[in-house]
PDB file of N, CA and C in Angstrom:
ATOM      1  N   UNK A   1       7.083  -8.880 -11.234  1.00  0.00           N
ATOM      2  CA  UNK A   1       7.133  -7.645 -10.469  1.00  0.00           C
ATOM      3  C   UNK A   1       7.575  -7.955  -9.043  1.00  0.00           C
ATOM      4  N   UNK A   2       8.245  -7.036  -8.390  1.00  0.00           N
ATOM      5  CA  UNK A   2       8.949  -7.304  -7.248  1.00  0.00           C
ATOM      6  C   UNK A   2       7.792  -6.291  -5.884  1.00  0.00           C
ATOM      7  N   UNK A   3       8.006  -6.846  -4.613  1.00  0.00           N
ATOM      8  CA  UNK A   3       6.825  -6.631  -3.766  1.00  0.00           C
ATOM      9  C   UNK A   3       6.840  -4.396  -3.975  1.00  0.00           C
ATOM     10  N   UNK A   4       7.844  -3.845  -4.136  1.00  0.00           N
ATOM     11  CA  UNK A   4       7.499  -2.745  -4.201  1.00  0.00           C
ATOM     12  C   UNK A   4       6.283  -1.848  -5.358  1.00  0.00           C
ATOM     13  N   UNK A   5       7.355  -2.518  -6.502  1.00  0.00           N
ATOM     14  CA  UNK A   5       6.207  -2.265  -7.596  1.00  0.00           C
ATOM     15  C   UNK A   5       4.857  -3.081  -7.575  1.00  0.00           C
ATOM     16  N   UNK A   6       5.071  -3.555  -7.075  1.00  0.00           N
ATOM     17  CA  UNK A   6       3.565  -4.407  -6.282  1.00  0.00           C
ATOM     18  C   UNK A   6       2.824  -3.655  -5.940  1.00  0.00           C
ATOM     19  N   UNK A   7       2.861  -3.108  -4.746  1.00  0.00           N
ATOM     20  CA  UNK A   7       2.275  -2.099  -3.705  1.00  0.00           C
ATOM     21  C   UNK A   7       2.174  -0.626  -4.660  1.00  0.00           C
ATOM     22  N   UNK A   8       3.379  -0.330  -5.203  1.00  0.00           N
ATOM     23  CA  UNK A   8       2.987   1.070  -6.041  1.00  0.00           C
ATOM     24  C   UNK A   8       1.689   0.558  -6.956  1.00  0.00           C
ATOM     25  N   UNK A   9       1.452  -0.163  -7.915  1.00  0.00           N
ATOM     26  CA  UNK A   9       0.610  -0.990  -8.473  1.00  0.00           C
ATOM     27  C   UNK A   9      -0.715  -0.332  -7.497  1.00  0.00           C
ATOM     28  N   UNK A  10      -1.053  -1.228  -6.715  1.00  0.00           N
ATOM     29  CA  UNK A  10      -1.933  -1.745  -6.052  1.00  0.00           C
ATOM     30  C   UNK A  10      -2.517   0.363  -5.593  1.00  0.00           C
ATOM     31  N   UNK A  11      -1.450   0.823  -4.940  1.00  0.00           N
ATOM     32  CA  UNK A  11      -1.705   2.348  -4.694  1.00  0.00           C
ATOM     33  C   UNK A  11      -2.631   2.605  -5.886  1.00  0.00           C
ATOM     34  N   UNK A  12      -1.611   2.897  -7.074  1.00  0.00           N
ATOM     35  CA  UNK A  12      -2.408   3.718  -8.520  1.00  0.00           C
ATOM     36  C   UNK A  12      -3.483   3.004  -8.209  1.00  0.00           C
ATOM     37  N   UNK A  13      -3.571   1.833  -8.420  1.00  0.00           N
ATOM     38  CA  UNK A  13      -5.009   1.148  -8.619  1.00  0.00           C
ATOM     39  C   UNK A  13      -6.436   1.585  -7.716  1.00  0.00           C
ATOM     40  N   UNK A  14      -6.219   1.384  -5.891  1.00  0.00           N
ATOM     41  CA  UNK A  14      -6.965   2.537  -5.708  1.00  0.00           C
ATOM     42  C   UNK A  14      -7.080   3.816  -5.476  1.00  0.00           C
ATOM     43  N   UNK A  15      -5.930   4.555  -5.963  1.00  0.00           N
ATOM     44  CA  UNK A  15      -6.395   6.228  -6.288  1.00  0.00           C
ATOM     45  C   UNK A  15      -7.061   6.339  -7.324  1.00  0.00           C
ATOM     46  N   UNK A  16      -7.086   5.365  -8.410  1.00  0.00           N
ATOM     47  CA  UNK A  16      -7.802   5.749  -9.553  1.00  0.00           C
ATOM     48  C   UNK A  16      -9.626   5.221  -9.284  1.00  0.00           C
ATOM     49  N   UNK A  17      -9.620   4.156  -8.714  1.00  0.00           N
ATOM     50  CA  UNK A  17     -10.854   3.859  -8.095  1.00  0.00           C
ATOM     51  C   UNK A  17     -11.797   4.763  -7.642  1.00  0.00           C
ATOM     52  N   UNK A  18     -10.781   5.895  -6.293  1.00  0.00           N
ATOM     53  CA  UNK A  18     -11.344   6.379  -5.635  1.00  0.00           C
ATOM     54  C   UNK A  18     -11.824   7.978  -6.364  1.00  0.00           C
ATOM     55  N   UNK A  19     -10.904   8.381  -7.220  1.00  0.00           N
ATOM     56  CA  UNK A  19     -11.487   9.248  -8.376  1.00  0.00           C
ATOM     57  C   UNK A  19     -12.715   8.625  -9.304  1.00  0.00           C
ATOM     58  N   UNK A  20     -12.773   7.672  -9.184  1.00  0.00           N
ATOM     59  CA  UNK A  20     -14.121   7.143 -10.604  1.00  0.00           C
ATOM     60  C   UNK A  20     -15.369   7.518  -9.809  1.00  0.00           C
ATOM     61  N   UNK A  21     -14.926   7.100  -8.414  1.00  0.00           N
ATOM     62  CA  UNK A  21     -16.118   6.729  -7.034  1.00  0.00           C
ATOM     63  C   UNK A  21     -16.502   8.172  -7.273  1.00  0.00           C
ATOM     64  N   UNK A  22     -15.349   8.899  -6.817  1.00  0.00           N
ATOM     65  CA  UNK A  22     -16.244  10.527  -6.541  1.00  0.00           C
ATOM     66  C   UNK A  22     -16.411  10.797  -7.641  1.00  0.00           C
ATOM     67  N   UNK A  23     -16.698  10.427  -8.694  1.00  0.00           N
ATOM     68  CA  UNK A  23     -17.388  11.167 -10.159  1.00  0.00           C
ATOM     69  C   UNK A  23     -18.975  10.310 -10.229  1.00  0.00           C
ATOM     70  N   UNK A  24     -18.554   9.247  -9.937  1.00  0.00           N
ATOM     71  CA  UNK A  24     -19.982   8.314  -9.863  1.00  0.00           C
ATOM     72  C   UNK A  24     -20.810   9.088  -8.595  1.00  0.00           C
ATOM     73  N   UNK A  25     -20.465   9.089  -7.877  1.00  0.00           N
ATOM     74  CA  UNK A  25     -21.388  10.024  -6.434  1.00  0.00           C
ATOM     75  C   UNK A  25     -21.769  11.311  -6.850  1.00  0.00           C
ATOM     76  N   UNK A  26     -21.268  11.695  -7.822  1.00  0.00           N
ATOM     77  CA  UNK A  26     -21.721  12.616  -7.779  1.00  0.00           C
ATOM     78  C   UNK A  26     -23.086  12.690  -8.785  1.00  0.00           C
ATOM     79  N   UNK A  27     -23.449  11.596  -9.384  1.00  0.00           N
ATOM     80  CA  UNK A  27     -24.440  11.260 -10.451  1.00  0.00           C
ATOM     81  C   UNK A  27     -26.004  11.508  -9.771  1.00  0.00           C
ATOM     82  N   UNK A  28     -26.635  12.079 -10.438  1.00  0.00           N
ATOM     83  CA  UNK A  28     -28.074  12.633 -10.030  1.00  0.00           C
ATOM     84  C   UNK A  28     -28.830  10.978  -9.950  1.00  0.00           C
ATOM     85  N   UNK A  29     -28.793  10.188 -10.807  1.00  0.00           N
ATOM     86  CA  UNK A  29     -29.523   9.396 -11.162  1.00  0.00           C
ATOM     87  C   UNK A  29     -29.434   8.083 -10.262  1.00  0.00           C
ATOM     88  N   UNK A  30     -28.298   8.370  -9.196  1.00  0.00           N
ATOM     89  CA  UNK A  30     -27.449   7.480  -8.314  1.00  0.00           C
ATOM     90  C   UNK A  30     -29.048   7.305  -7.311  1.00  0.00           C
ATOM     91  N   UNK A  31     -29.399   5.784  -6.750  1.00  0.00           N
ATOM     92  CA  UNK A  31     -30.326   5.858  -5.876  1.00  0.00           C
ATOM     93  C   UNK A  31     -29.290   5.932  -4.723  1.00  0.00           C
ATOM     94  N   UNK A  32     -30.774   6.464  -3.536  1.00  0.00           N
ATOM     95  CA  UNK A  32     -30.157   5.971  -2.287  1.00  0.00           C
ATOM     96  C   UNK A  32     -29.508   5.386  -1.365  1.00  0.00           C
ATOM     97  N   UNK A  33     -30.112   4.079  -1.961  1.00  0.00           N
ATOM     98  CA  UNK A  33     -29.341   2.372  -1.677  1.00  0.00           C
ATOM     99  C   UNK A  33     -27.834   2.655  -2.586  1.00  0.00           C
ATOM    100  N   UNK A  34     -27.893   2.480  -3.446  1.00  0.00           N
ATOM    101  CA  UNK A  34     -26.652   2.494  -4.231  1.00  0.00           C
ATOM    102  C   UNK A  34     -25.338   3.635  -3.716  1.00  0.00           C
ATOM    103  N   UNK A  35     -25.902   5.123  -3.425  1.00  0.00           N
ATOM    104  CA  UNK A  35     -24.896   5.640  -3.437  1.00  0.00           C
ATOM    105  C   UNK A  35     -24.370   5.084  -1.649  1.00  0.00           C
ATOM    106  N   UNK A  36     -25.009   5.013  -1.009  1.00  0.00           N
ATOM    107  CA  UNK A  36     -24.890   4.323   0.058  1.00  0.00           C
ATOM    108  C   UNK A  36     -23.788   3.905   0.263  1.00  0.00           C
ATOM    109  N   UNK A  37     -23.892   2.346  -0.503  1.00  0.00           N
ATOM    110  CA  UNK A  37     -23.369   1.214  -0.507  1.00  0.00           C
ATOM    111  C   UNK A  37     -21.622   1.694  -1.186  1.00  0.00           C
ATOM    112  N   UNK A  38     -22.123   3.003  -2.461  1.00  0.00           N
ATOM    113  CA  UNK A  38     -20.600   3.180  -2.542  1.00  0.00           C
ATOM    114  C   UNK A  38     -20.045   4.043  -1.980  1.00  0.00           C
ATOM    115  N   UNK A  39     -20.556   4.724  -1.142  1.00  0.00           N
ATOM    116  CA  UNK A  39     -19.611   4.966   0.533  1.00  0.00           C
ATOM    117  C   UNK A  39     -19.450   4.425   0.903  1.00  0.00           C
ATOM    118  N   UNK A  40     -19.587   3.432   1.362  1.00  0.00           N
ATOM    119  CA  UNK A  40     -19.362   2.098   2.261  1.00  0.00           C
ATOM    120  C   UNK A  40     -17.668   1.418   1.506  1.00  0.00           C
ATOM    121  N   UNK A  41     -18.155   1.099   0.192  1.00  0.00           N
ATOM    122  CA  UNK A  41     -16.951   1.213  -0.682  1.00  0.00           C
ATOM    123  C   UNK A  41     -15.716   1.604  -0.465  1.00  0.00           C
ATOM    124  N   UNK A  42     -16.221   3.039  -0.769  1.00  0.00           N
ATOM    125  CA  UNK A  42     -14.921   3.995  -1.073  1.00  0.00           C
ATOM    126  C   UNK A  42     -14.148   4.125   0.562  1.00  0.00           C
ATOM    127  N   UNK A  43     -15.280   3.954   1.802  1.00  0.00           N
ATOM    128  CA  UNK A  43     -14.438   4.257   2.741  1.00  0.00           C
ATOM    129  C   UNK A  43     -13.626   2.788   2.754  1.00  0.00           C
ATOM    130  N   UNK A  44     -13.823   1.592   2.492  1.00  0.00           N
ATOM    131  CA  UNK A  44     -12.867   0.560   2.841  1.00  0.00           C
ATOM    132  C   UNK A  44     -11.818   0.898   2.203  1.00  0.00           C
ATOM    133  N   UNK A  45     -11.817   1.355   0.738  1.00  0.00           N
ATOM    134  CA  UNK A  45     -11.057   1.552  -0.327  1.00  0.00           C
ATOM    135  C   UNK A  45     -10.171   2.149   0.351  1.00  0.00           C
ATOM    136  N   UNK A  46     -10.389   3.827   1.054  1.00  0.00           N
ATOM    137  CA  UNK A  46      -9.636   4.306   1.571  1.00  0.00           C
ATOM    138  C   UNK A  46      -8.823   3.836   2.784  1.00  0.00           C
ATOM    139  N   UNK A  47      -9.216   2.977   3.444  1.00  0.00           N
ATOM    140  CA  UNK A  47      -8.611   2.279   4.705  1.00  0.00           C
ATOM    141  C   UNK A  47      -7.529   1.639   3.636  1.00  0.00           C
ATOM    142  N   UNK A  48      -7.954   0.679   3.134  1.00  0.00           N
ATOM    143  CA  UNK A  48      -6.555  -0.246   1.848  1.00  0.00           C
ATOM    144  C   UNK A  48      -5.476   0.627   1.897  1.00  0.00           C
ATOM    145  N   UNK A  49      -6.182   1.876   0.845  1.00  0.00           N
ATOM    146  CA  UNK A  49      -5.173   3.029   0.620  1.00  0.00           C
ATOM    147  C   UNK A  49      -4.037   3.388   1.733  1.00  0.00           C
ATOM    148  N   UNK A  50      -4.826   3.467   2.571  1.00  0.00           N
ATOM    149  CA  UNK A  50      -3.917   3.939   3.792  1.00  0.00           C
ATOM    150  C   UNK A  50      -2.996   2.910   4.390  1.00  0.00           C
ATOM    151  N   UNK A  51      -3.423   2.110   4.448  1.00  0.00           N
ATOM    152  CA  UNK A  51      -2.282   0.587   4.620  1.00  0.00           C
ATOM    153  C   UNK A  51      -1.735   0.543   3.599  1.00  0.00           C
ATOM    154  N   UNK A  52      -1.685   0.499   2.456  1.00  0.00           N
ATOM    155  CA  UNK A  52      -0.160   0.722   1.391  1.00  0.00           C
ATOM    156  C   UNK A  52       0.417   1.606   1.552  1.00  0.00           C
ATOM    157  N   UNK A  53      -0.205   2.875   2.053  1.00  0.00           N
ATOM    158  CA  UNK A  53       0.711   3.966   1.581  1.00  0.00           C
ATOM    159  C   UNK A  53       1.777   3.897   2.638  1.00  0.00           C
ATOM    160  N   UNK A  54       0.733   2.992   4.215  1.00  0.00           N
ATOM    161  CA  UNK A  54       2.025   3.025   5.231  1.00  0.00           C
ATOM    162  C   UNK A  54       2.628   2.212   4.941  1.00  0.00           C
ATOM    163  N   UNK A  55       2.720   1.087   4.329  1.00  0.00           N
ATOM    164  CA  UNK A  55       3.547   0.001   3.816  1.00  0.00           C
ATOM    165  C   UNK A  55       4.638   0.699   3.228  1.00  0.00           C
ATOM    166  N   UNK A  56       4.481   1.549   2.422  1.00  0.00           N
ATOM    167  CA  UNK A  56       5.213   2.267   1.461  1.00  0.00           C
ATOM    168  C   UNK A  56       6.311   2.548   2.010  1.00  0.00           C
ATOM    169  N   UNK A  57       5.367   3.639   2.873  1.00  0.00           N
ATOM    170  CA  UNK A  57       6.646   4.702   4.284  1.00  0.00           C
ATOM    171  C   UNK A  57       7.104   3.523   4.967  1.00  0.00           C
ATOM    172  N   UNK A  58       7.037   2.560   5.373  1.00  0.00           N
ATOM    173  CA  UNK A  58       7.939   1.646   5.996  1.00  0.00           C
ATOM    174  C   UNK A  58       8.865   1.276   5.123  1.00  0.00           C
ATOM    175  N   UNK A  59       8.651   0.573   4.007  1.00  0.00           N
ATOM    176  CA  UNK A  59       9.776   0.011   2.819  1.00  0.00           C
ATOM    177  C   UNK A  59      10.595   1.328   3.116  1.00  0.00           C
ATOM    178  N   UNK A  60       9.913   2.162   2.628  1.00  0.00           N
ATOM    179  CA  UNK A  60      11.458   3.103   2.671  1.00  0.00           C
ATOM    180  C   UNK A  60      12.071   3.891   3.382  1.00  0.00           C
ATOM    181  N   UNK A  61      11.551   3.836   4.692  1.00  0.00           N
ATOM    182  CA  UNK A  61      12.712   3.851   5.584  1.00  0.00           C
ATOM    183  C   UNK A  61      13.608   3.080   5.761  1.00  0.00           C
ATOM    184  N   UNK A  62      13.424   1.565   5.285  1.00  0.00           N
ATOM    185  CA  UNK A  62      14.185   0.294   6.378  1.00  0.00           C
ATOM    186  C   UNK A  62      15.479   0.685   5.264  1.00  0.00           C
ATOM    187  N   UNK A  63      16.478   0.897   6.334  1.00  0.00           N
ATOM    188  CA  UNK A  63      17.716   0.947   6.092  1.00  0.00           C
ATOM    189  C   UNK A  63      18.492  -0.337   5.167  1.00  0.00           C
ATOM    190  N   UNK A  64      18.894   0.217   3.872  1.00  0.00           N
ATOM    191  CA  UNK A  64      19.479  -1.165   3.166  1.00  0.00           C
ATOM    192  C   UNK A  64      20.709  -1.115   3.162  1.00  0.00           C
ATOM    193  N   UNK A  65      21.264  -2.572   3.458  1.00  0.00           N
ATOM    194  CA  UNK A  65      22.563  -2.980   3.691  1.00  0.00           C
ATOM    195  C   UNK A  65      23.177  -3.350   2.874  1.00  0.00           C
ATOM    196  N   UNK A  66      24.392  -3.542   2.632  1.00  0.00           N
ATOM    197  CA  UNK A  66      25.395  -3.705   1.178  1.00  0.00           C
ATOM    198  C   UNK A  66      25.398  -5.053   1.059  1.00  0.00           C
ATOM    199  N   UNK A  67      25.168  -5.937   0.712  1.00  0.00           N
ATOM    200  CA  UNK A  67      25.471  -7.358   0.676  1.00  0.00           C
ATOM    201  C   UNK A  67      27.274  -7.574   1.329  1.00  0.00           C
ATOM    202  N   UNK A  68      27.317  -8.609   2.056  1.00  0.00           N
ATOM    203  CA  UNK A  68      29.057  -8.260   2.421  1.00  0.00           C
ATOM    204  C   UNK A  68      29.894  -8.779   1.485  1.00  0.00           C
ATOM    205  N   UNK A  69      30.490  -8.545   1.274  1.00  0.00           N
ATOM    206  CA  UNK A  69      31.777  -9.066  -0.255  1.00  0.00           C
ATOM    207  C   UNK A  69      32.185 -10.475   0.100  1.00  0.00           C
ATOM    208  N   UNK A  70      32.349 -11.285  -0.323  1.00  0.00           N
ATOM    209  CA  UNK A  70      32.611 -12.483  -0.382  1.00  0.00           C
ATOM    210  C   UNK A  70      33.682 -13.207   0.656  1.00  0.00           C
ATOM    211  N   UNK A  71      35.213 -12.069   0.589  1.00  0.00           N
ATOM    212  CA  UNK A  71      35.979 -12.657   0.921  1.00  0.00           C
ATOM    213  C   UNK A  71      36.468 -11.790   2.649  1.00  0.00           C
ATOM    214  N   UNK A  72      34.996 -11.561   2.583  1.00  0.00           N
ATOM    215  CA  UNK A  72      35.367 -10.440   3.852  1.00  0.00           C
ATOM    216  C   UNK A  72      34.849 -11.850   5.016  1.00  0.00           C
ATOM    217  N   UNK A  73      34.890 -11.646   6.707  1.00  0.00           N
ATOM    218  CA  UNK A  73      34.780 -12.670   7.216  1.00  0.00           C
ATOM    219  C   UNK A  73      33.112 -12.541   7.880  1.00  0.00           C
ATOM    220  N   UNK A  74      32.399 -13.392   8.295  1.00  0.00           N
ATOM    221  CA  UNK A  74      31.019 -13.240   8.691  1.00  0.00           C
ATOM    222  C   UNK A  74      31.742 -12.901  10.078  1.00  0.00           C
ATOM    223  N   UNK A  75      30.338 -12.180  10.421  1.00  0.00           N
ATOM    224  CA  UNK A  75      30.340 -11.551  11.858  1.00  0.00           C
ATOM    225  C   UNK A  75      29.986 -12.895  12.679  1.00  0.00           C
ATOM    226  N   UNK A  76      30.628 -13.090  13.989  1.00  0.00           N
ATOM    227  CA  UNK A  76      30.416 -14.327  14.939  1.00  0.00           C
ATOM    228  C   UNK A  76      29.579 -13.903  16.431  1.00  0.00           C
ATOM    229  N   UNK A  77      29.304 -14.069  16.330  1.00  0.00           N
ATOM    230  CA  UNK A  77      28.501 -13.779  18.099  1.00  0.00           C
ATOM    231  C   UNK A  77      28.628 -14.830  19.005  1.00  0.00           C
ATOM    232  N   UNK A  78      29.779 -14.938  20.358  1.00  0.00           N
ATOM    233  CA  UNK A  78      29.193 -15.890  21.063  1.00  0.00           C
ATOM    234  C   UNK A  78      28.520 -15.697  22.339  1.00  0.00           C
ATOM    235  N   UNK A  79      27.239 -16.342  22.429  1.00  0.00           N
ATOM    236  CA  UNK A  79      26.449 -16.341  23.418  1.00  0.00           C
ATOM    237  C   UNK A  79      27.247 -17.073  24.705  1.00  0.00           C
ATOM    238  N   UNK A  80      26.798 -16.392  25.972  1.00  0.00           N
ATOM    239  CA  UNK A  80      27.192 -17.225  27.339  1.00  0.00           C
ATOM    240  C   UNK A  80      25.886 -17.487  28.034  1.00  0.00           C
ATOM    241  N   UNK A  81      25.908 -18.403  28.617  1.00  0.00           N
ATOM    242  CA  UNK A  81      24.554 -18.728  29.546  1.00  0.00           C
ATOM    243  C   UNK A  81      24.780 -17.932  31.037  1.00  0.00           C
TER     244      UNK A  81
END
């Protein structure tokens, strides 16, 4: 898998998390301590979330370039001091 489908990956993975979380919270039988702890959870979860998704929006903005054709000439830059 290549780093995009990576990150899409990794997204599904916690949106589906974060749906199980809010079905589990919502459980009567959930103690105190416990449901607690999976807030604590779900909010890191959601921070992750939010760093892929901006990962995402960055990948696809960055402008992609054509590879240059072979027999075309490289660009030269000369520097002066």
């Amino acid at each position: 898998m290549n780093q995009p489908e990576t990150l899409d990956s990794d997204i599904r993975a916690l949106q589906q998390w974060l749906r199980a979380a809010w079905r589990q919270l919502g459980d009567p039988a959930l103690t105190t301590f416990a449901r607690r702890e999976l807030r604590n959870q779900m909010k890191q979860c959601s921070a992750d979330l939010r760093d892929c998704l901006q990962r995402a929006a960055e990948q696809q903005s960055e402008p992609v370039r054509p590879p240059a054709p072979a027999h075309s000439r490289a660009e030269l830059r000369i520097l002066s001091w």
